[in-house]
Protein backbone atom coordinates (compact mmCIF):
# COMPACT_ATOMS: atom_id res chain seq x y z
CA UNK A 1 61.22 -47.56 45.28
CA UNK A 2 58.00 -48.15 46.71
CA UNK A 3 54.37 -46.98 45.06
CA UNK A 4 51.48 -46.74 47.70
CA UNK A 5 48.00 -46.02 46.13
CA UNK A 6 45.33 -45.32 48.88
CA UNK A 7 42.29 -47.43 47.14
CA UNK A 8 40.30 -46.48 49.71
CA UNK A 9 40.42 -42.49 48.96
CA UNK A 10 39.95 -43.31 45.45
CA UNK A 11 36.84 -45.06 46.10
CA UNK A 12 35.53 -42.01 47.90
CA UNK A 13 37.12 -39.60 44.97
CA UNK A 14 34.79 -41.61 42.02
CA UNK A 15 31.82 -42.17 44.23
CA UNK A 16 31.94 -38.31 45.25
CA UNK A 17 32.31 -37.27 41.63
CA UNK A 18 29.72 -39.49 40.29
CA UNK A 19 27.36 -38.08 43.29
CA UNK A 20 28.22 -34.62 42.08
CA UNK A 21 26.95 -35.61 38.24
CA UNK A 22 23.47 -37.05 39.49
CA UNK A 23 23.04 -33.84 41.45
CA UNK A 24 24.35 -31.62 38.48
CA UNK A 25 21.70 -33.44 36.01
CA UNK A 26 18.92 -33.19 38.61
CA UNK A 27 19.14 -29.90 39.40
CA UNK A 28 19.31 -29.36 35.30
CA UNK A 29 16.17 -31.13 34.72
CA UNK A 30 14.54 -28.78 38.02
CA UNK A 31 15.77 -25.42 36.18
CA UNK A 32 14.47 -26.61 32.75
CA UNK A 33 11.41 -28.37 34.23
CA UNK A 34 12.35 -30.80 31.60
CA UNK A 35 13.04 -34.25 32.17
CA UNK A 36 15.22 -34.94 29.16
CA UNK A 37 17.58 -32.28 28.49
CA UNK A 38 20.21 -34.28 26.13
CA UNK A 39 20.52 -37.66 24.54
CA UNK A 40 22.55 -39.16 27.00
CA UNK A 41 19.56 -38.87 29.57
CA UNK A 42 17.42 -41.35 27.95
CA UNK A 43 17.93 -41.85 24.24
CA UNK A 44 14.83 -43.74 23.56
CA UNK A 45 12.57 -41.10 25.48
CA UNK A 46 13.70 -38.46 23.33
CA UNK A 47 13.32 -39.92 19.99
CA UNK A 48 9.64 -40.32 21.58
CA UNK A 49 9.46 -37.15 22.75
CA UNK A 50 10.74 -35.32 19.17
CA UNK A 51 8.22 -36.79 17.48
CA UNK A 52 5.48 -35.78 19.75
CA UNK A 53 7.39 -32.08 19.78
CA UNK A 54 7.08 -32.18 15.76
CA UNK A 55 3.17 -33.70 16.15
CA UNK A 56 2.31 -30.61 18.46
CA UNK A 57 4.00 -27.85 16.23
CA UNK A 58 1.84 -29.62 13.77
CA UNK A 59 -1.08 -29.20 15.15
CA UNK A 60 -0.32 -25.55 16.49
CA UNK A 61 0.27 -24.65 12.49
CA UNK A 62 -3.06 -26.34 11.86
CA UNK A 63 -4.95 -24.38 14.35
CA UNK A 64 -3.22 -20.99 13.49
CA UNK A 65 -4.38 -21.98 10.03
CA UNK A 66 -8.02 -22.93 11.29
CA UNK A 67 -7.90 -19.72 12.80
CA UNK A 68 -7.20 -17.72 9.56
CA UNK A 69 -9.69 -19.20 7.51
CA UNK A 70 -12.12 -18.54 9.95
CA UNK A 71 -10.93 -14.71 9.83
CA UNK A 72 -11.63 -14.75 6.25
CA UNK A 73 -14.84 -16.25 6.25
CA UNK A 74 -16.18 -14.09 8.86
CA UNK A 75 -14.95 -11.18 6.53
CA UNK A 76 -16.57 -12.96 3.55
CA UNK A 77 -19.79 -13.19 5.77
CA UNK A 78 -19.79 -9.59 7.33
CA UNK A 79 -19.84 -8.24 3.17
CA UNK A 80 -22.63 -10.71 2.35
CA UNK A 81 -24.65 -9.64 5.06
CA UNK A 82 -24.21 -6.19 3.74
CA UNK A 83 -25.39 -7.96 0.11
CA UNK A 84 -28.34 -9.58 1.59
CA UNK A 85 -29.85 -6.10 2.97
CA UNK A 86 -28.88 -4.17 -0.57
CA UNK A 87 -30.50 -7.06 -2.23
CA UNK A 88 -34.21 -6.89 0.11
CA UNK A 89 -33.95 -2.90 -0.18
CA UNK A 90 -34.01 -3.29 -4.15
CA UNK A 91 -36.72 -6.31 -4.20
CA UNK A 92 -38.38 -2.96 -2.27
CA UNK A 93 -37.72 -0.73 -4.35
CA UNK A 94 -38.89 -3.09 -7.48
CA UNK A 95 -42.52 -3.64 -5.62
CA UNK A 96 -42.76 0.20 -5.16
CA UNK A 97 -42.00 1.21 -8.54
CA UNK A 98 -44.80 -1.53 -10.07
CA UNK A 99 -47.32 0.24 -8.08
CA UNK A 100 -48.38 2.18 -11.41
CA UNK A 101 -51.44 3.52 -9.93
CA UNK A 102 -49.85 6.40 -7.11
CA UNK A 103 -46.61 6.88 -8.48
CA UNK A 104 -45.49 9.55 -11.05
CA UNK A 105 -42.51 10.33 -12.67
CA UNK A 106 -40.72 12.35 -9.88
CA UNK A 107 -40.86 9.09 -7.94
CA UNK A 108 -39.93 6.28 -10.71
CA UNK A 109 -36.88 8.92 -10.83
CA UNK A 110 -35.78 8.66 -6.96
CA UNK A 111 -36.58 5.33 -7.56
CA UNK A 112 -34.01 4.64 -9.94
CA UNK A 113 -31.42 6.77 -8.31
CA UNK A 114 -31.27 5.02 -5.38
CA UNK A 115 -31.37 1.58 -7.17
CA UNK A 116 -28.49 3.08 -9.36
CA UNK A 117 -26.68 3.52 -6.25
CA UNK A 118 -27.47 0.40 -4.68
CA UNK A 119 -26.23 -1.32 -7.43
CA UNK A 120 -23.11 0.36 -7.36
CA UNK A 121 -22.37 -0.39 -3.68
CA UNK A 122 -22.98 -4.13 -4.79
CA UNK A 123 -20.44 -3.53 -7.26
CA UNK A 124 -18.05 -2.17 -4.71
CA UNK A 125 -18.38 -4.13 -2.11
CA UNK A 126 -17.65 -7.09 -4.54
CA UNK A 127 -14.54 -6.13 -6.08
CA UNK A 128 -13.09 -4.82 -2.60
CA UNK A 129 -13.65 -7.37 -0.16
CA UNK A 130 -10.24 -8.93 0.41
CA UNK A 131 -8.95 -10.77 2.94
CA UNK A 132 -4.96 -9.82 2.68
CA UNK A 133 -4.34 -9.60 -1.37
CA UNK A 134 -7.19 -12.25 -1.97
CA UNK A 135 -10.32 -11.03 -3.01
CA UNK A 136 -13.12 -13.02 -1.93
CA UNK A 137 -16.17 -11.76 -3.43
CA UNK A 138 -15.28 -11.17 -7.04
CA UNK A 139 -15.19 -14.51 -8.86
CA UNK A 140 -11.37 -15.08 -8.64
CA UNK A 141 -11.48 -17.35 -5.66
CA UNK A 142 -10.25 -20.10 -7.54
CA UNK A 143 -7.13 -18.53 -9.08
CA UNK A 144 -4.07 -18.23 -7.45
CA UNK A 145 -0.89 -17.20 -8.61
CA UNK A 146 2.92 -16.07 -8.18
CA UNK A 147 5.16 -13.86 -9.61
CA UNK A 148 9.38 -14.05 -9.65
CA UNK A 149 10.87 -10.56 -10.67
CA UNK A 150 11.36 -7.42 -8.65
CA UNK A 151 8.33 -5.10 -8.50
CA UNK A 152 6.06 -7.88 -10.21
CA UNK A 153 2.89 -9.42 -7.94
CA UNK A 154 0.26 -11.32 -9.20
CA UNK A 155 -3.09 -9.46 -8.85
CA UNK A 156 -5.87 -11.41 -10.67
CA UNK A 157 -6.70 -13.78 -12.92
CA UNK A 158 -10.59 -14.76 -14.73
CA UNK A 159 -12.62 -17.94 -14.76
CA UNK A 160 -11.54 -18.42 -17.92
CA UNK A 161 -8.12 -18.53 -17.38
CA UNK A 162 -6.27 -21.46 -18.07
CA UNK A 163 -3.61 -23.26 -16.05
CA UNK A 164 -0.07 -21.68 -16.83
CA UNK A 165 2.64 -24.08 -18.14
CA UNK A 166 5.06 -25.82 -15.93
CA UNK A 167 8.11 -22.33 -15.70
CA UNK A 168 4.93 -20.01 -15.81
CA UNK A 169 4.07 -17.10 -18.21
CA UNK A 170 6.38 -15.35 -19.22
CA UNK A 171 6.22 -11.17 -18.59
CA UNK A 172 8.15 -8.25 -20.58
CA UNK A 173 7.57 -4.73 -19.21
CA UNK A 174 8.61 -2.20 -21.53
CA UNK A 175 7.13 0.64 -20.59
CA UNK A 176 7.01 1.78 -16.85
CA UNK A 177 3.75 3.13 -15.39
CA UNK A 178 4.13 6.88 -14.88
CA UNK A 179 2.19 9.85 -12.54
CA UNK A 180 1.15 13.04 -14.01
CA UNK A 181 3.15 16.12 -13.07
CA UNK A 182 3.83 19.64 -13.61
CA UNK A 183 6.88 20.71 -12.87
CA UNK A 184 8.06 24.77 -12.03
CA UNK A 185 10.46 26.28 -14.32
CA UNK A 186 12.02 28.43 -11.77
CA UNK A 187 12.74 28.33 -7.89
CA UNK A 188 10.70 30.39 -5.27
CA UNK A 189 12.92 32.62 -3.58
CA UNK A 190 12.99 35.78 -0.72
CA UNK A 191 13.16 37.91 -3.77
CA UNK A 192 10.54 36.89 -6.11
CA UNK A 193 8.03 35.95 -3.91
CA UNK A 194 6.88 39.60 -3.26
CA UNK A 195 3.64 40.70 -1.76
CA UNK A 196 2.53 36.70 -1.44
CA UNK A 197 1.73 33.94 -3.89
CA UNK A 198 -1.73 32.23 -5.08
CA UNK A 199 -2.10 29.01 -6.31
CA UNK A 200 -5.07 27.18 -7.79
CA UNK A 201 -5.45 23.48 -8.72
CA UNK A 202 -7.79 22.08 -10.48
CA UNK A 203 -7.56 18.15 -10.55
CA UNK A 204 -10.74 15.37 -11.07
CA UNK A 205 -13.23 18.37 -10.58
CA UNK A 206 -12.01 19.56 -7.16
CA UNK A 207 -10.49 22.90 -7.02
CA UNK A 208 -7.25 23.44 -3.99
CA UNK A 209 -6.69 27.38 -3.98
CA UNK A 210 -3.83 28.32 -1.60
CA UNK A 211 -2.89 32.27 -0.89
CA UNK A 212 -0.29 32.85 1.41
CA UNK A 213 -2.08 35.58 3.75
CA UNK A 214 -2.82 35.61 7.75
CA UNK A 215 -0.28 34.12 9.84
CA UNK A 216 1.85 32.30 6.73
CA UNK A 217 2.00 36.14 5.28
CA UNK A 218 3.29 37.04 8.85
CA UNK A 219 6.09 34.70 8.38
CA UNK A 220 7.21 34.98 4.84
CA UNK A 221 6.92 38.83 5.51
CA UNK A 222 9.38 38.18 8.44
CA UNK A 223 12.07 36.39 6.20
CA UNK A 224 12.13 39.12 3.96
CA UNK A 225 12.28 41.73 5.97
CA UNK A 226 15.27 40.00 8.07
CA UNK A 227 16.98 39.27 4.24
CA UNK A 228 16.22 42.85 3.37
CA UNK A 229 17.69 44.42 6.40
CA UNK A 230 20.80 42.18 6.72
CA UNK A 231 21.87 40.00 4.14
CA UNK A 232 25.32 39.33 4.97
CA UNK A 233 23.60 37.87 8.39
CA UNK A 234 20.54 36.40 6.75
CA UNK A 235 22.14 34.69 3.24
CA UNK A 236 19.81 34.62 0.42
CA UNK A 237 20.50 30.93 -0.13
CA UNK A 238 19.31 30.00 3.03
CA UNK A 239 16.21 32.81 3.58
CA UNK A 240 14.60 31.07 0.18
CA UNK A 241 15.23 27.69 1.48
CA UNK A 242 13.51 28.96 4.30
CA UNK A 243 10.61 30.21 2.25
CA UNK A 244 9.86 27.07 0.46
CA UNK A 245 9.86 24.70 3.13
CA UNK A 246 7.15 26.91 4.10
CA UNK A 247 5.33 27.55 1.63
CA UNK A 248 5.80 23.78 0.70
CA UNK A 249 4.61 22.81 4.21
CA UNK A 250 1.22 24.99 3.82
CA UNK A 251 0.81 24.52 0.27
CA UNK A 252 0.53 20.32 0.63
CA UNK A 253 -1.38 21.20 3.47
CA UNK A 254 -4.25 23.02 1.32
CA UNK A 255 -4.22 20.34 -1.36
CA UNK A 256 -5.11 17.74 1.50
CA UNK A 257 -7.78 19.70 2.87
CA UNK A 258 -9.21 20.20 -0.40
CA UNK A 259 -9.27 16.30 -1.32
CA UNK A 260 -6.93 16.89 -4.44
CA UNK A 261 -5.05 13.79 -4.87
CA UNK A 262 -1.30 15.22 -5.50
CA UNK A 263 1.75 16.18 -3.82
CA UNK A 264 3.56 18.74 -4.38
CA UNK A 265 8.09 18.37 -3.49
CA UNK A 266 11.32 20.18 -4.05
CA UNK A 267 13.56 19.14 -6.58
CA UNK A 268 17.25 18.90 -6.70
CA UNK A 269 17.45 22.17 -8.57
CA UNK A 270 15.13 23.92 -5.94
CA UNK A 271 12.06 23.93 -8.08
CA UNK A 272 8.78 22.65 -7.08
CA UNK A 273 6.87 19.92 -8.78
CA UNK A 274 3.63 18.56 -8.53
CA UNK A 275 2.64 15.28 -9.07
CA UNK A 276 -0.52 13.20 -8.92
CA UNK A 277 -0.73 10.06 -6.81
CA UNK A 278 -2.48 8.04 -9.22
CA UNK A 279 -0.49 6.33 -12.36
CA UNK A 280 -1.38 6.09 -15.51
CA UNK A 281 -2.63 8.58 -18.66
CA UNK A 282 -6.74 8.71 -17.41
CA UNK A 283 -5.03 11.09 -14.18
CA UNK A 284 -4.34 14.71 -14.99
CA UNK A 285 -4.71 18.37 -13.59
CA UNK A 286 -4.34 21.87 -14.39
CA UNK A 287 -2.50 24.16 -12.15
CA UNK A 288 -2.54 28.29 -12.09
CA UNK A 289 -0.17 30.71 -10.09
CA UNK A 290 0.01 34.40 -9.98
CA UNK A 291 3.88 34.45 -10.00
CA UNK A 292 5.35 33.07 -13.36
CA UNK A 293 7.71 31.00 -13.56
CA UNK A 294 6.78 28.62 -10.57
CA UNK A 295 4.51 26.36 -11.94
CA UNK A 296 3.36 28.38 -15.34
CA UNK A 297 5.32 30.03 -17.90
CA UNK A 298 2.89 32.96 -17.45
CA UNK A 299 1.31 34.56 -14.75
CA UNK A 300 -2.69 33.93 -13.86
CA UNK A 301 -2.96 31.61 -17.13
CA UNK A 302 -3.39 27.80 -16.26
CA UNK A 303 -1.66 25.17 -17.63
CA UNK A 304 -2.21 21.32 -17.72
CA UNK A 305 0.55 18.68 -16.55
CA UNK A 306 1.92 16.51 -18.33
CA UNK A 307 0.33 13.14 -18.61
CA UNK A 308 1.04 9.96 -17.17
CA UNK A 309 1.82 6.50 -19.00
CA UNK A 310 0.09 3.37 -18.47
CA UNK A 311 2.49 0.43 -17.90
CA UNK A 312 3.36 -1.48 -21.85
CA UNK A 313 4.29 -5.16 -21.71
CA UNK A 314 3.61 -8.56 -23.02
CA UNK A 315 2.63 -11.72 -21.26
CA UNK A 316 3.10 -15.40 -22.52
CA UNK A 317 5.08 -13.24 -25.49
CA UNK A 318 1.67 -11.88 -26.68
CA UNK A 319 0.34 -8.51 -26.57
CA UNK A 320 -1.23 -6.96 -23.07
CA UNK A 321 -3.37 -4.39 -22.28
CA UNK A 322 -1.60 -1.65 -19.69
CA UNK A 323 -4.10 0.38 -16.83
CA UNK A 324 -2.17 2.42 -14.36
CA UNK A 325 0.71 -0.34 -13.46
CA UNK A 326 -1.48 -2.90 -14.17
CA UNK A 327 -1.05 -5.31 -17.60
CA UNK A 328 -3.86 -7.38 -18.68
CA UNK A 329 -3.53 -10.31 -21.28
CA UNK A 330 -5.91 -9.50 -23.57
CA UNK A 331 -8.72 -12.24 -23.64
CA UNK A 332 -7.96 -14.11 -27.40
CA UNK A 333 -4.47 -14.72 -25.44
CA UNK A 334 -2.93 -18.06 -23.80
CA UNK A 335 -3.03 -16.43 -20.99
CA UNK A 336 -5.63 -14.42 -21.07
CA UNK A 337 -7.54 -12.76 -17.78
CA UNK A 338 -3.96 -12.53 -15.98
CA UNK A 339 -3.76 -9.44 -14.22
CA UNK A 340 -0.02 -8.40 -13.18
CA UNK A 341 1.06 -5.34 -11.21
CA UNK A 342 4.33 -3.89 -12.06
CA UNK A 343 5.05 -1.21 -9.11
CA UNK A 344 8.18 0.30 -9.73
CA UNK A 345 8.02 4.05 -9.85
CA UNK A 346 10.38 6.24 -11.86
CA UNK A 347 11.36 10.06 -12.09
């Protein structure tokens, strides 16, 4: 037996293939305009070039974050400058109102108005000049803080504050912030709702009134009529469903127009509730209808909703004082001037 290797081929074979890989890696580096694509193409440049990689994300980070600061003190700036012309108007108004000799009391009055309501826009414009959730005007600047629980974010915290221990304060809501509501004893249907419905609200001295006449009488009219004529064909189940999406529709309609902060929803057992968009017990209304039942027991007599609850809790195991959903520590306490908001809504 004879075994005949031609070395010659061979050669060819390996110096063909290893041909092949140089044009394989150099068309790589061509499509990924990158020189090193993988260790093996020079170990020693890429360690080099990782760490200049992780030196320019660096510096990227530090210019977003250059960027972002700048953001905020432009905002800071853009409310100062709105500081700095309150603060020459009422140096004004001061040298006007010393001029004893020409003004009377008709003037000292306007006078004071207008500083009165200078000095609440300098109020304002102090406690609501944030930049994100960071307020920047009103003395809190040098607080920061963090919150681990669902629902539970840091808001504010005084000068006077002191540095929390090492696992934090520790916070204990037991009483959920609620919304003041009013809710209808009985569901609006195609056969109760009649000639039409009025509704008046009364809510933070604003008054919503809401009739349903003109076009929304047109339609409601047109419901009944097709429930009246044919109610195997037009269910009543589905013609009052009909009607209160409708009046619903119109009705939260009004209440925006008017400014009245509430909204008004169906419940699971079809009646309607109102509710104001504010927490705690300071919000409440008072709400009238001329057909009993849907948001009064009686007819034409108003009624007020029930109130709201201001959140109850205790931080650092002491005693806090509860606005809306926000809890205070009360300022004799470790941790006093913390200001926690506790968001999670019920009912």
């Amino acid at each position: 037996m004879r075994i005949r290797n031609n070395v010659a081929s061979l050669n060819a074979l390996r110096y063909t293939n290893q041909n092949l890989q140089d044009v394989k890696g150099s068309i790589e580096k061509l499509s990924s305009g990158l020189k090193i694509n993988r260790a093996q193409d020079a170990p020693a440049g890429l360690i080099a070039s990782e760490r200049l990689r992780g030196a320019i994300v660096g510096l990227q980070q530090a210019h977003s974050n250059t960027e972002n600061s700048l953001s905020m003190v432009q905002t800071a700036e853009s409310s100062l400058n709105g500081v700095s012309e309150i603060l020459i108007r009422l140096k004004q108004l001061t040298v006007h109102a010393a001029n004893e000799a020409v003004n009377d009391d008709a003037m000292l009055q306007a006078d004071q108005i207008e500083v009165d309501n200078l000095l609440e826009s300098l109020h304002r414009i102090a406690q609501n000049t944030s930049f994100g959730h960071q307020k920047l005007l009103n003395g809190d600047m040098g607080v920061s803080g963090t919150t681990v629980g669902n629902d539970l974010r840091f808001d504010s915290a005084s000068p006077t504050t002191p540095p929390s221990p090492k696992d934090g304060y520790e916070v204990d809501i037991t009483q959920v912030a609620t919304q003041a509501k009013k809710k209808g004893l009985e569901p609006l249907t195609v056969e109760n709702i009649g000639e039409g419905l009025k509704v008046v609200i009364n809510e933070g001295g604003r008054n919503a009134e809401f009739e349903v006449r003109g076009q929304v009488k047109e339609e409601v009219g047109k419901i009944v009529e097709s429930y009246q004529s044919d109610p195997q064909r037009f269910p009543k189940e589905q013609m009052s469903k009909d009607i209160r999406t409708l009046i619903l529709f119109h009705l939260q309609n009004a209440i925006d127009d008017y400014g009245v902060n509430l909204d008004v929803f169906e419940g699971p057992d079809q009646t309607f509730t109102l509710r104001h968009r504010d927490f705690g017990e300071e919000s409440s209304f008072s709400v009238t209808s001329d057909l009993a039942g849907l948001f009064t027991e009686e007819a034409n007599v108003a009624e007020f909703s029930s109130s709201g609850l201001d959140v109850a809790g205790t931080i650092n195991r002491e005693p806090a004082f509860g606005k809306a959903q926000y809890l205070t520590a009360h300022s004799g306490s470790g941790a006093r001037g913390v200001t926690v908001q506790y968001s999670r809504e019920i009912g």
